[in-house]
C-alpha atoms as a PDB file:
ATOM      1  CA  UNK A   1      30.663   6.907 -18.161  1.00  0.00           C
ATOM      2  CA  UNK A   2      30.508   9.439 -15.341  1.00  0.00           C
ATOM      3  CA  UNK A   3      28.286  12.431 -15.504  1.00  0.00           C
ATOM      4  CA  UNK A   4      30.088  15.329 -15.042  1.00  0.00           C
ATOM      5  CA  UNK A   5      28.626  18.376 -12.789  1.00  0.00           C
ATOM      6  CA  UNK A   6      27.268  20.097 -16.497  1.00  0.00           C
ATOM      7  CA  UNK A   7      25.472  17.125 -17.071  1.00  0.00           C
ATOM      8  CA  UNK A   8      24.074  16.906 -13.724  1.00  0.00           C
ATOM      9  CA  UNK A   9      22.951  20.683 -14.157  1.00  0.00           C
ATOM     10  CA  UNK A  10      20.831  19.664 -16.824  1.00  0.00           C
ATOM     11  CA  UNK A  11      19.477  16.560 -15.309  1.00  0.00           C
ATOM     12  CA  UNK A  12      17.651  18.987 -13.156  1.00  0.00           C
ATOM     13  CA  UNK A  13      16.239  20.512 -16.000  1.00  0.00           C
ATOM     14  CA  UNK A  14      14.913  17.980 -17.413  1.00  0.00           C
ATOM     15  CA  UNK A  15      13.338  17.042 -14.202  1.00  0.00           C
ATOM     16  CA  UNK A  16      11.369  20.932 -14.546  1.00  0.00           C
ATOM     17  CA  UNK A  17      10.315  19.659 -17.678  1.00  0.00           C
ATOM     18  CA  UNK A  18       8.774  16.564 -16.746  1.00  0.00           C
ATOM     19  CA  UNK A  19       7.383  18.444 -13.727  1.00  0.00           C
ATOM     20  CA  UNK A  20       5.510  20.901 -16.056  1.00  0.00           C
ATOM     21  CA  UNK A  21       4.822  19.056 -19.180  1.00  0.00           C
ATOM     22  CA  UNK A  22       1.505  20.912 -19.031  1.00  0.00           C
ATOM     23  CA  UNK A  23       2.910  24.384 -19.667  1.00  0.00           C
ATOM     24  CA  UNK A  24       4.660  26.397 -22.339  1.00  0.00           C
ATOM     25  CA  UNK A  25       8.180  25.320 -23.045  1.00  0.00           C
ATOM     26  CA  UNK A  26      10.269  28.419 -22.081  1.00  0.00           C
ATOM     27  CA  UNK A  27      13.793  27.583 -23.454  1.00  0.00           C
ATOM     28  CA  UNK A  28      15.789  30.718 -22.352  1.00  0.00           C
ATOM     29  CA  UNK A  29      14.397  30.169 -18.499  1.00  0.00           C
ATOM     30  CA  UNK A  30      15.130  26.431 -18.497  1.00  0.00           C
ATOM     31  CA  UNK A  31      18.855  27.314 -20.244  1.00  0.00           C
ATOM     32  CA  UNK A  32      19.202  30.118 -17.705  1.00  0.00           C
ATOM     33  CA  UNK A  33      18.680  27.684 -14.488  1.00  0.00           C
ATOM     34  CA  UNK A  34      21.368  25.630 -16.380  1.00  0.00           C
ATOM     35  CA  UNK A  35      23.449  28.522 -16.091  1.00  0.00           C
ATOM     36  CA  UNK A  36      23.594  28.580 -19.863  1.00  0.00           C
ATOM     37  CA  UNK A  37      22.661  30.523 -23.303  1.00  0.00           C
ATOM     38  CA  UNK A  38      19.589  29.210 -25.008  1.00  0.00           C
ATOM     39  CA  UNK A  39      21.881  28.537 -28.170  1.00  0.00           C
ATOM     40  CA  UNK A  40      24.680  26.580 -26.035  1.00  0.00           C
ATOM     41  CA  UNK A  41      22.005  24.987 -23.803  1.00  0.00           C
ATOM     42  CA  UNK A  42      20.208  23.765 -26.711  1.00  0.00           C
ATOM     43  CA  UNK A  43      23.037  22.030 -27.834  1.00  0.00           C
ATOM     44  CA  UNK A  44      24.571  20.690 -25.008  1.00  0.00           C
ATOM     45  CA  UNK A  45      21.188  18.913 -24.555  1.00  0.00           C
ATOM     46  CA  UNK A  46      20.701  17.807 -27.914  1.00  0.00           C
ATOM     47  CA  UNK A  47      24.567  16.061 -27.077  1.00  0.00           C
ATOM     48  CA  UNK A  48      23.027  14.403 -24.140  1.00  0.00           C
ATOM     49  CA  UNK A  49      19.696  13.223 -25.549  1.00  0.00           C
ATOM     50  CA  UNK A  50      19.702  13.013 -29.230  1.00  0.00           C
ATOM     51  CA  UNK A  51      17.122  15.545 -29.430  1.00  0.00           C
ATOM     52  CA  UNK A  52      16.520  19.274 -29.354  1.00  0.00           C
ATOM     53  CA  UNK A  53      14.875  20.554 -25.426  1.00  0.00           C
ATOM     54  CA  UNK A  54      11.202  21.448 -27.733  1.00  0.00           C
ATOM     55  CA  UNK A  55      11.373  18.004 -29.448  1.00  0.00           C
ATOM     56  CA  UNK A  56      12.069  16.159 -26.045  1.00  0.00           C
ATOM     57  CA  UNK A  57       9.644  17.523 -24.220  1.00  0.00           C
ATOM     58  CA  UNK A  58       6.927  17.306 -27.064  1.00  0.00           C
ATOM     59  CA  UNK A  59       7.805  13.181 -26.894  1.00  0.00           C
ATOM     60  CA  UNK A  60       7.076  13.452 -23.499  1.00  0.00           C
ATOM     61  CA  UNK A  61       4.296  15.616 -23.305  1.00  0.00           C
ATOM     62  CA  UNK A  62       2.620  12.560 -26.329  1.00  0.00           C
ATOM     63  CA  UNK A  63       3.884  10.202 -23.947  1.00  0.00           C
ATOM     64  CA  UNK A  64       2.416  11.531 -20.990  1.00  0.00           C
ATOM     65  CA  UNK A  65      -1.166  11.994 -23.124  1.00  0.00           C
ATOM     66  CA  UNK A  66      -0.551   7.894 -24.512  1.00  0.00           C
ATOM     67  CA  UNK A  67      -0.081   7.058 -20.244  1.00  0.00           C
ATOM     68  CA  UNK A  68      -3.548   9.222 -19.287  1.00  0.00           C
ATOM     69  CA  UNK A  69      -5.035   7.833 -22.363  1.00  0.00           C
ATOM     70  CA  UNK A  70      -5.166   4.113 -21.241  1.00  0.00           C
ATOM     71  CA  UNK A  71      -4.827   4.699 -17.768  1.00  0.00           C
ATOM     72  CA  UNK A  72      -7.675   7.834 -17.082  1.00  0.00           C
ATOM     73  CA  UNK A  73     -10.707   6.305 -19.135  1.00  0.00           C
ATOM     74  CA  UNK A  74     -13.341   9.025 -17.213  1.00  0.00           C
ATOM     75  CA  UNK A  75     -10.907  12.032 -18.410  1.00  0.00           C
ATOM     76  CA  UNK A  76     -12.353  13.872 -22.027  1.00  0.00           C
ATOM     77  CA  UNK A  77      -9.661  13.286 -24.899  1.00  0.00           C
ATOM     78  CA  UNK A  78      -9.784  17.118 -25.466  1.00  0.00           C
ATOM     79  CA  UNK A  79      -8.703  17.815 -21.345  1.00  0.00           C
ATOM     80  CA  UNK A  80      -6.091  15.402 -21.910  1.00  0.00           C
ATOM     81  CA  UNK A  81      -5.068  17.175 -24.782  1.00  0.00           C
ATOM     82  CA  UNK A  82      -4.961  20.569 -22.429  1.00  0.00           C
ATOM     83  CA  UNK A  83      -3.112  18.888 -19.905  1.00  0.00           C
ATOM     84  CA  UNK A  84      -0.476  17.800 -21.907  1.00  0.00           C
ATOM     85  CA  UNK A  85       0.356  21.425 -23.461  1.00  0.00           C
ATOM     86  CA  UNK A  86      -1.378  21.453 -26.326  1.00  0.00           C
ATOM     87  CA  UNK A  87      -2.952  24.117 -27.623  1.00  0.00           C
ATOM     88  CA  UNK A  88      -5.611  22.607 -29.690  1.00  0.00           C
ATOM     89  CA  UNK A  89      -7.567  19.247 -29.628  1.00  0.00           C
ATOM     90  CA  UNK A  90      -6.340  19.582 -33.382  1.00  0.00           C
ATOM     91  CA  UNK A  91      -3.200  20.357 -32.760  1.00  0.00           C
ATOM     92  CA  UNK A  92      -3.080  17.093 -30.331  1.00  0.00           C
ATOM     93  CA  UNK A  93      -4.848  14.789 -32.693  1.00  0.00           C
ATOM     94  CA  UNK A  94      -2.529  15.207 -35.652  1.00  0.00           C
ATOM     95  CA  UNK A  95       0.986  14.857 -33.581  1.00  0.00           C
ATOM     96  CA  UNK A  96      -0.374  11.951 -31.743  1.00  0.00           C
ATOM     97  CA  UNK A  97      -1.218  10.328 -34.861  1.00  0.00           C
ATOM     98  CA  UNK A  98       2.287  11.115 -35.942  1.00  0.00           C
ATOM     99  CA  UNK A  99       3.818   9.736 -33.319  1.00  0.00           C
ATOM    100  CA  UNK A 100       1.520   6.702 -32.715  1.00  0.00           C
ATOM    101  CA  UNK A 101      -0.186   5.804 -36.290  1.00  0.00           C
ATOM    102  CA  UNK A 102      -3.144   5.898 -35.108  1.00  0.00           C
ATOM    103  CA  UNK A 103      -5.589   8.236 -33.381  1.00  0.00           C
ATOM    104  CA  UNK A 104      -6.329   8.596 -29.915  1.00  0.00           C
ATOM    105  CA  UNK A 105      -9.900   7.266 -29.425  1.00  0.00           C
ATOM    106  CA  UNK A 106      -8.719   4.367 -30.959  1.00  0.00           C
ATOM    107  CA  UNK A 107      -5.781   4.098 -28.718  1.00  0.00           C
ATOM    108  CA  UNK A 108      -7.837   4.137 -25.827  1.00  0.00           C
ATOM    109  CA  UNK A 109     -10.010   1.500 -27.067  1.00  0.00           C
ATOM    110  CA  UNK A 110      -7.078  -0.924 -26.764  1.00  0.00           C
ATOM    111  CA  UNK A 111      -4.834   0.349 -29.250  1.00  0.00           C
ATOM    112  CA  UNK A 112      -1.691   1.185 -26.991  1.00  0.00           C
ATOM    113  CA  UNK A 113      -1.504  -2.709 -26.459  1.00  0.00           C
ATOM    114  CA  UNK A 114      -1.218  -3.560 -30.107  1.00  0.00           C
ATOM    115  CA  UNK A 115       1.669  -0.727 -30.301  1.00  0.00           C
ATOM    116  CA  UNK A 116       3.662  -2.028 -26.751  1.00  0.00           C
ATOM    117  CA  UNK A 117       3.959  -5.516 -28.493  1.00  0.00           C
ATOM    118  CA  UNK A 118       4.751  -4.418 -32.455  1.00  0.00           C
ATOM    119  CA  UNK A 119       6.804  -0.992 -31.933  1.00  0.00           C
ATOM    120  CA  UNK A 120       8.231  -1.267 -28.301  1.00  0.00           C
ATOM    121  CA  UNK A 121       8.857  -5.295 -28.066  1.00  0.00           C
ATOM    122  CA  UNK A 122      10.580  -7.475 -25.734  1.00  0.00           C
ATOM    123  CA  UNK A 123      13.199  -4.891 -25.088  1.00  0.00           C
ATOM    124  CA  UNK A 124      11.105  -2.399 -22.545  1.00  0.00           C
ATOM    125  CA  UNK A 125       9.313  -4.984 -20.918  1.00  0.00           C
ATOM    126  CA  UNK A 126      12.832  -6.126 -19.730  1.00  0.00           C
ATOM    127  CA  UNK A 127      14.599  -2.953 -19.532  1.00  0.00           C
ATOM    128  CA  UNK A 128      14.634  -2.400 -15.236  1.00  0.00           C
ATOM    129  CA  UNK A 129      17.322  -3.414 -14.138  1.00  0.00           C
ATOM    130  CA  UNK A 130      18.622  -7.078 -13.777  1.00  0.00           C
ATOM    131  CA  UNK A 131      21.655  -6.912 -11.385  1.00  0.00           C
ATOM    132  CA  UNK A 132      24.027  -9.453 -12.891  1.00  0.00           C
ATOM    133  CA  UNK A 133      24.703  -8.298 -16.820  1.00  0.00           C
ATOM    134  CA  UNK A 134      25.968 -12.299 -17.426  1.00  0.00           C
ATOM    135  CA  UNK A 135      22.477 -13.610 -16.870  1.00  0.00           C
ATOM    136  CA  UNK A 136      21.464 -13.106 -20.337  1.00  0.00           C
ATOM    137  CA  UNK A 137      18.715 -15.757 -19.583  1.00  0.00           C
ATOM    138  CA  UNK A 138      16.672 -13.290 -17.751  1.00  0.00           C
ATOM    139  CA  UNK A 139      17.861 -10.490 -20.030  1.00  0.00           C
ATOM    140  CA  UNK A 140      16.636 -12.046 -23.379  1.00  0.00           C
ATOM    141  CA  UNK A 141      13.685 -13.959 -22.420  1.00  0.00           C
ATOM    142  CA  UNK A 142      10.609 -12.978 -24.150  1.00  0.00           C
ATOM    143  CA  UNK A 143       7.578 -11.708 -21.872  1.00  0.00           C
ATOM    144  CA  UNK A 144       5.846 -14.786 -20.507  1.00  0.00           C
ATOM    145  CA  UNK A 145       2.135 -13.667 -18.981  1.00  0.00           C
ATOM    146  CA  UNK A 146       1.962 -15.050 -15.171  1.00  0.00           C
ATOM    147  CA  UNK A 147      -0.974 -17.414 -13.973  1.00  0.00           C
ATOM    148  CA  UNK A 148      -3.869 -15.218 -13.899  1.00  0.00           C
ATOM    149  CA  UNK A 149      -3.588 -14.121 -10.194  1.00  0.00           C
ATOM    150  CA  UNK A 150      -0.233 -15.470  -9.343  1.00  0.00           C
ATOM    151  CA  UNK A 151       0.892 -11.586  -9.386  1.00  0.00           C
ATOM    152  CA  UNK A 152      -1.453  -9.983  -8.084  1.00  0.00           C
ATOM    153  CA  UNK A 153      -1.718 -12.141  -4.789  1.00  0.00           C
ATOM    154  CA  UNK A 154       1.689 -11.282  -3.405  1.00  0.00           C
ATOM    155  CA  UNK A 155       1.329  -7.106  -4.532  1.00  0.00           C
ATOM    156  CA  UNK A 156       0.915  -5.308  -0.879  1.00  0.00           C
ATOM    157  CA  UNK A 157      -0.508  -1.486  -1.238  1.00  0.00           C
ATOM    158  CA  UNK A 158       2.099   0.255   1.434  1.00  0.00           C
ATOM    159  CA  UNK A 159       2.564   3.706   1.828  1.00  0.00           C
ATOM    160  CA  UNK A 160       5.994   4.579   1.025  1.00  0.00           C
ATOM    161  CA  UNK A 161       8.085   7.382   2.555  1.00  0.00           C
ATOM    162  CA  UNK A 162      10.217  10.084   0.203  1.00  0.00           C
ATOM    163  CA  UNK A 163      13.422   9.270  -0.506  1.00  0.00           C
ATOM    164  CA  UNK A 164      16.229  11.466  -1.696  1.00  0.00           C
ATOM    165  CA  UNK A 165      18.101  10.121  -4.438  1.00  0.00           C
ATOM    166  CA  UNK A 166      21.387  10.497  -6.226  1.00  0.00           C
ATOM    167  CA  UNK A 167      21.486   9.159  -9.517  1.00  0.00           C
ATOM    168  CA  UNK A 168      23.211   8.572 -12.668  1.00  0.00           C
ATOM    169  CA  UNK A 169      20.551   9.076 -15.735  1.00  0.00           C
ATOM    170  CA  UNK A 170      21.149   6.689 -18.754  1.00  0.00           C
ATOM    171  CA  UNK A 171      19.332   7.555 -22.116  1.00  0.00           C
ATOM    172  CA  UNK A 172      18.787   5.089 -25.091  1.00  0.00           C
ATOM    173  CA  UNK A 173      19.807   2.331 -23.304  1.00  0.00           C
ATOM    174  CA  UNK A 174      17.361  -0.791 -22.605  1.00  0.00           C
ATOM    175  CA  UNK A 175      18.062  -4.446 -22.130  1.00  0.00           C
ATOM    176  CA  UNK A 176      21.292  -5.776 -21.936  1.00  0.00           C
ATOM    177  CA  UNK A 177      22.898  -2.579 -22.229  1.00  0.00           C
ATOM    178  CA  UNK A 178      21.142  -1.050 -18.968  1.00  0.00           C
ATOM    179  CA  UNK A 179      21.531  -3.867 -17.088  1.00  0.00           C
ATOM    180  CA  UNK A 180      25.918  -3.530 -17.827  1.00  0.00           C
ATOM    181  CA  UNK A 181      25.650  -0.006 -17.333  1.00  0.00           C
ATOM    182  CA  UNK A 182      23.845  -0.022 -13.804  1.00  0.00           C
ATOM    183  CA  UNK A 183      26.410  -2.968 -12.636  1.00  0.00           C
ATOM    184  CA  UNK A 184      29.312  -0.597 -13.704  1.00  0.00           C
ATOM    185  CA  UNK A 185      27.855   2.123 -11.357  1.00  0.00           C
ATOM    186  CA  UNK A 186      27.452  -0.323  -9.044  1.00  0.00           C
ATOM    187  CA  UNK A 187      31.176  -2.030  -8.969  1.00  0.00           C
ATOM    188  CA  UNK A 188      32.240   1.709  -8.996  1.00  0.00           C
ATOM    189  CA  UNK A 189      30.395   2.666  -5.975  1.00  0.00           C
ATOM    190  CA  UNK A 190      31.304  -0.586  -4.164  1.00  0.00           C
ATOM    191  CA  UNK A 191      34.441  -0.475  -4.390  1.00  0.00           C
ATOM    192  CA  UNK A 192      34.762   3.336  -2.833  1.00  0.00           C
ATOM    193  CA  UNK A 193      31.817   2.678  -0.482  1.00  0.00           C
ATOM    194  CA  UNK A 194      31.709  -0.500   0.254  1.00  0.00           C
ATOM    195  CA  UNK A 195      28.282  -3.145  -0.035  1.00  0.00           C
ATOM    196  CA  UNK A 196      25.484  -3.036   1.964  1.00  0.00           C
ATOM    197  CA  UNK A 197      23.849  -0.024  -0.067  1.00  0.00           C
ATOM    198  CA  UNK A 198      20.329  -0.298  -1.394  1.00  0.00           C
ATOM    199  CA  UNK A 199      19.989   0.399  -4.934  1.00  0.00           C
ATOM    200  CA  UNK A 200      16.961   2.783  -6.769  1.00  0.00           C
ATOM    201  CA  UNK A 201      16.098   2.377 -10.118  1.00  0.00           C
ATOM    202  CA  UNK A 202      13.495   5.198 -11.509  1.00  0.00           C
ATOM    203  CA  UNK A 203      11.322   5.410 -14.810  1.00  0.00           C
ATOM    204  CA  UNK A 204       8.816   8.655 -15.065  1.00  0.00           C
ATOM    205  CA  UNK A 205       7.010   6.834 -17.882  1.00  0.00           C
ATOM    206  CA  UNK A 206       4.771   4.103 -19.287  1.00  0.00           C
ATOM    207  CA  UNK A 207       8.013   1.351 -19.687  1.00  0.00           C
ATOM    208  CA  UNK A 208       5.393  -0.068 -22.558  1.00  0.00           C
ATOM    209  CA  UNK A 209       5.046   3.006 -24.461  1.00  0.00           C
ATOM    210  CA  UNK A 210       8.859   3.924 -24.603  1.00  0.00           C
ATOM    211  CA  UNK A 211      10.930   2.926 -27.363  1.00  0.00           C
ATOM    212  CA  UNK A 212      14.715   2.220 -26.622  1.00  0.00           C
ATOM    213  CA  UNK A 213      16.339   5.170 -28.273  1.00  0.00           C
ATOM    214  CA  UNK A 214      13.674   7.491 -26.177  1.00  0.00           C
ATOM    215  CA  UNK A 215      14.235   5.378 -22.628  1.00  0.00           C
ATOM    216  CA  UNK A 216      15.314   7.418 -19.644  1.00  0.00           C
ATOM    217  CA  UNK A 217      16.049   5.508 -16.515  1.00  0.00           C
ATOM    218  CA  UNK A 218      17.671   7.162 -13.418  1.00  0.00           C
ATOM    219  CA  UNK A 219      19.429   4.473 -11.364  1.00  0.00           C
ATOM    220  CA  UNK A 220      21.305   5.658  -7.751  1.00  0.00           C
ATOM    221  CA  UNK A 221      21.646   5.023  -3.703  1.00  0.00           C
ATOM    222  CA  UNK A 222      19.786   7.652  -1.286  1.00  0.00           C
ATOM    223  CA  UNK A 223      21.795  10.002  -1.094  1.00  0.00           C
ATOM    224  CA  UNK A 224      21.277  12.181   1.806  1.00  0.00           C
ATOM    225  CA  UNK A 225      25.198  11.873   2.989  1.00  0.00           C
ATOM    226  CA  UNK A 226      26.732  11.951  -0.413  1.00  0.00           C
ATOM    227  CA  UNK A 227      27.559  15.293  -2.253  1.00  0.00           C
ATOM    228  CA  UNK A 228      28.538  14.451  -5.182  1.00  0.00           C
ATOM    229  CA  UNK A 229      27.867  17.152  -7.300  1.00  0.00           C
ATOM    230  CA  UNK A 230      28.490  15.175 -10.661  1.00  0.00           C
ATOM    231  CA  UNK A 231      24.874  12.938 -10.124  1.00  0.00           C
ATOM    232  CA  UNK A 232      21.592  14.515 -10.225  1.00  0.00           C
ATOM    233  CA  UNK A 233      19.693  15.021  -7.069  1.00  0.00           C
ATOM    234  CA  UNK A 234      15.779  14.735  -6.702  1.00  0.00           C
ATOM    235  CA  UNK A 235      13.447  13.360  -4.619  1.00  0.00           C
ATOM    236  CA  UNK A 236      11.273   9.912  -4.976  1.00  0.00           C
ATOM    237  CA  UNK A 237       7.784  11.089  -3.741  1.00  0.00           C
ATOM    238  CA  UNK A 238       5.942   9.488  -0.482  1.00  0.00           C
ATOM    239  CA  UNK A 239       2.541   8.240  -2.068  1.00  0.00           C
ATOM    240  CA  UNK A 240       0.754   4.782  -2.144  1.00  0.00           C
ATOM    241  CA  UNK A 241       2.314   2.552  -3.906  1.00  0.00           C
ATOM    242  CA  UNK A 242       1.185  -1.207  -4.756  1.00  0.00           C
ATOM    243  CA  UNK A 243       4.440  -3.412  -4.120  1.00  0.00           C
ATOM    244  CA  UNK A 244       6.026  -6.291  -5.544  1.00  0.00           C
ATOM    245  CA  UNK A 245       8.814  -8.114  -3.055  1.00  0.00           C
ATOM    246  CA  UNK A 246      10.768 -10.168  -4.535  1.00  0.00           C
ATOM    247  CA  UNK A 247      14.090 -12.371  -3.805  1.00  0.00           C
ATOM    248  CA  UNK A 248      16.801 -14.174  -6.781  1.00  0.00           C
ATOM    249  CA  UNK A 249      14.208 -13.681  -9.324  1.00  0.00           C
ATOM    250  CA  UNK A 250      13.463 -10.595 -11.855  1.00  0.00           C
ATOM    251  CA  UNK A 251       9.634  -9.593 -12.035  1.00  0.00           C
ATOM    252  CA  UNK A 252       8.414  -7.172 -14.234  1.00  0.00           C
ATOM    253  CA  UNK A 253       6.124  -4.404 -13.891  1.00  0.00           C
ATOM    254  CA  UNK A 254       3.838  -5.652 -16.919  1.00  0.00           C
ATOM    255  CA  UNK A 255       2.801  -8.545 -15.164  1.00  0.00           C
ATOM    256  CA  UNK A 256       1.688  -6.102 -12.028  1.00  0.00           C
ATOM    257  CA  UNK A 257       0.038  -3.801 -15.148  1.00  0.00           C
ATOM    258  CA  UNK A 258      -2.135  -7.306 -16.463  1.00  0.00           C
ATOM    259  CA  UNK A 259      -2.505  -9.567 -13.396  1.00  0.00           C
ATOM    260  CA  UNK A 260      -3.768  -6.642 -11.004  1.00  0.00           C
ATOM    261  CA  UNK A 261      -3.939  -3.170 -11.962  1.00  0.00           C
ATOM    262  CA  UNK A 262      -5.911  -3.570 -15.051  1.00  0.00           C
ATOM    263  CA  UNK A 263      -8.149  -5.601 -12.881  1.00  0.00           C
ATOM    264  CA  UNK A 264      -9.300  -2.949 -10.133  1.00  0.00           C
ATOM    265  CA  UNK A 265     -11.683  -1.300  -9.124  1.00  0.00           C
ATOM    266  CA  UNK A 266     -10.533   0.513  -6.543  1.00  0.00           C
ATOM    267  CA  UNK A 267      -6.661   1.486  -7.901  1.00  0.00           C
ATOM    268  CA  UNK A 268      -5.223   3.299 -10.878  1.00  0.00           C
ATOM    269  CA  UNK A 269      -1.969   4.580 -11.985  1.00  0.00           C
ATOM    270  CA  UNK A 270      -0.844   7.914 -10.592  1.00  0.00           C
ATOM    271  CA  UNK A 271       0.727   9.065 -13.730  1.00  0.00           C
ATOM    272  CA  UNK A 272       1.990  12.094 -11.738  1.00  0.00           C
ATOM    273  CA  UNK A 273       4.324   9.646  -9.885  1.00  0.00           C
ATOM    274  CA  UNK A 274       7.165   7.586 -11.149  1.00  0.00           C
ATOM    275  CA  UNK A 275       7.759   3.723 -11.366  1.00  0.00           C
ATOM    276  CA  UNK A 276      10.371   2.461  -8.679  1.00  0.00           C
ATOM    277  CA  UNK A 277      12.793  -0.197  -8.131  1.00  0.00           C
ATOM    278  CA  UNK A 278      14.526  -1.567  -5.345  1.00  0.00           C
ATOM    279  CA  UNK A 279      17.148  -3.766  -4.928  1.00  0.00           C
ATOM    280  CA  UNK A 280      19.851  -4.678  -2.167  1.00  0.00           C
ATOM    281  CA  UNK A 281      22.121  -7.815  -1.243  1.00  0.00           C
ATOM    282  CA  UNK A 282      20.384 -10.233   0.856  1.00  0.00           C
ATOM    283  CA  UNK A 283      21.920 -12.222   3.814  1.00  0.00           C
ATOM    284  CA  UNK A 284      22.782 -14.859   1.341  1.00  0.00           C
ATOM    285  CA  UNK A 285      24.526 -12.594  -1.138  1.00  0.00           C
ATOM    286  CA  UNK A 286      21.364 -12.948  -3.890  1.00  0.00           C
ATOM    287  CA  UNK A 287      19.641  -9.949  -4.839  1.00  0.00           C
ATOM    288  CA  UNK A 288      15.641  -9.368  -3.583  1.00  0.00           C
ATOM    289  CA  UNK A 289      13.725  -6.381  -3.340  1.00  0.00           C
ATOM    290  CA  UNK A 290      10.125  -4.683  -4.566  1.00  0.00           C
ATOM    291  CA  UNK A 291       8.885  -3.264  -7.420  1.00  0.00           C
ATOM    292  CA  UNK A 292       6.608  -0.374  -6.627  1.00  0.00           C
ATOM    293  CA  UNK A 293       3.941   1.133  -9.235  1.00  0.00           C
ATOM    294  CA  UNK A 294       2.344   4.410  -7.965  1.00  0.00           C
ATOM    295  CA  UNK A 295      -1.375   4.284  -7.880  1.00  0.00           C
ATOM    296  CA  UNK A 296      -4.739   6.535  -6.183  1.00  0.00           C
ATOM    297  CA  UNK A 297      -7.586   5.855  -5.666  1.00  0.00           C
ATOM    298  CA  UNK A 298     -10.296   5.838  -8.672  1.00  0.00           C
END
């Protein structure tokens, strides 16, 4: 379905909210950049999402914690806590327990992988998107671990340059579903535009710690000559990112997760930095591309 220009109004809200998942949630400053009341804005959003704007951005702020959690093992549980908005280690400890049955410490000690294979599942390891819906073969199949180093020898750390995106967001959709709904955009666009456009898909988050009713995935075309003012706008930051090409196949960003990052020493995640996808048509019509996970230095 087609985002209209209120929805892409509070796509860029959403995007504040992500940006400052750290601070106090102030509902009548976010509705007012949406040009809304807090009452109407808070239900407008509630329409798009499925939740209210101060249960959203909780998710994501326990999200955000889950992602440091695993991924910063030198960072104190309590500063974690801090950095996500909370405003008490006790505070932090009982709605992270809520929200992943068990507590932190133990999450960190290897928990989060016993929770990505029993509550997430198949589903968000496969949810980027596969360009042709049909191939239900790539879209069902169960997460195979690669040869240990198989992965990791073809990942390239390049330093990649902004891009300016416009996007259509899709929530609650994973699998199957995503992959139809990103061809649809596609088709649409293709037939207006023409092919020869490279394709962006976007996820802010852990893709392992995401269930499918929570999963937000932004999927667009750089956008720098297009105005339409019914897709959100924002910008993929320049960084260091460690790249996966790829051509007619579908790799996924767990297998860059096991086979390499959780094997350096000199690389970790830059949670501050989303996970990208790129795809485009290839000479001989197939799809290839790169999978890009943002990282720093440790």
């Amino acid at each position: 379905m087609k985002p209209t220009e209120r929805v892409s109004r509070l796509y860029e809200v959403m995007d504040l909210m992500l940006d400052s998942v750290g601070d106090p949630l102030a509902l009548k400053s976010l509705a007012a950049s949406a040009s809304y009341s807090s009452f109407h804005f808070d239900r407008i959003f509630r329409e798009l999402t499925g939740f209210s704007a101060v249960e959203y951005q909780r998710k994501r702020r326990l999200r955000r914690a889950a992602h440091l959690l695993r991924h910063e093992p030198d960072v104190p549980i309590v500063r974690i806590a801090q950095d996500c908005g909370f405003p008490s280690n006790a505070a932090f400890a009982k709605a992270f327990k809520q929200q992943f049955a068990m507590s932190a410490k133990a999450w960190r000690e290897g928990g989060w992988r016993a929770y990505m294979d029993q509550q997430v599942g198949r589903e968000s390891d496969v949810s980027f998107f596969v360009a042709e819906p049909d191939n239900l073969e790539v879209i069902l199949a169960h997460y195979s671990p690669p040869q240990p180093g198989t992965v990791a020898a073809r990942i390239a750390v390049r330093s990649l340059p902004a891009v300016l995106l416009r996007y259509q967001r899709f929530f609650g959709q994973s699998g199957a579903a995503l992959s139809i709904a990103c061809n649809g955009f596609i088709r649409e666009r293709e037939q207006s535009e023409g092919t020869g456009t490279a394709w962006y898909g976007v996820f802010d988050e852990d893709p392992g710690f995401t269930g499918e009713r929570e999963y937000c995935y932004d999927f667009g075309f750089d956008g720098e000559d297009d105005a339409d003012p019914c897709l959100g706008l924002r910008v993929l930051p320049a960084g260091s990112y460690a790249c996966l090409d790829f051509h007619n196949e579908w790799p996924r960003f767990r297998s860059m997760y096991e086979d390499w990052l959780d094997r350096q020493a000199l690389w970790r995640l830059d949670a501050t930095r989303p996970h990208i996808q790129k795809v485009e048509r290839g000479p001989d019509g197939r799809w290839q591309g790169w999978l890009a996970l943002p990282i720093k230095k440790r």
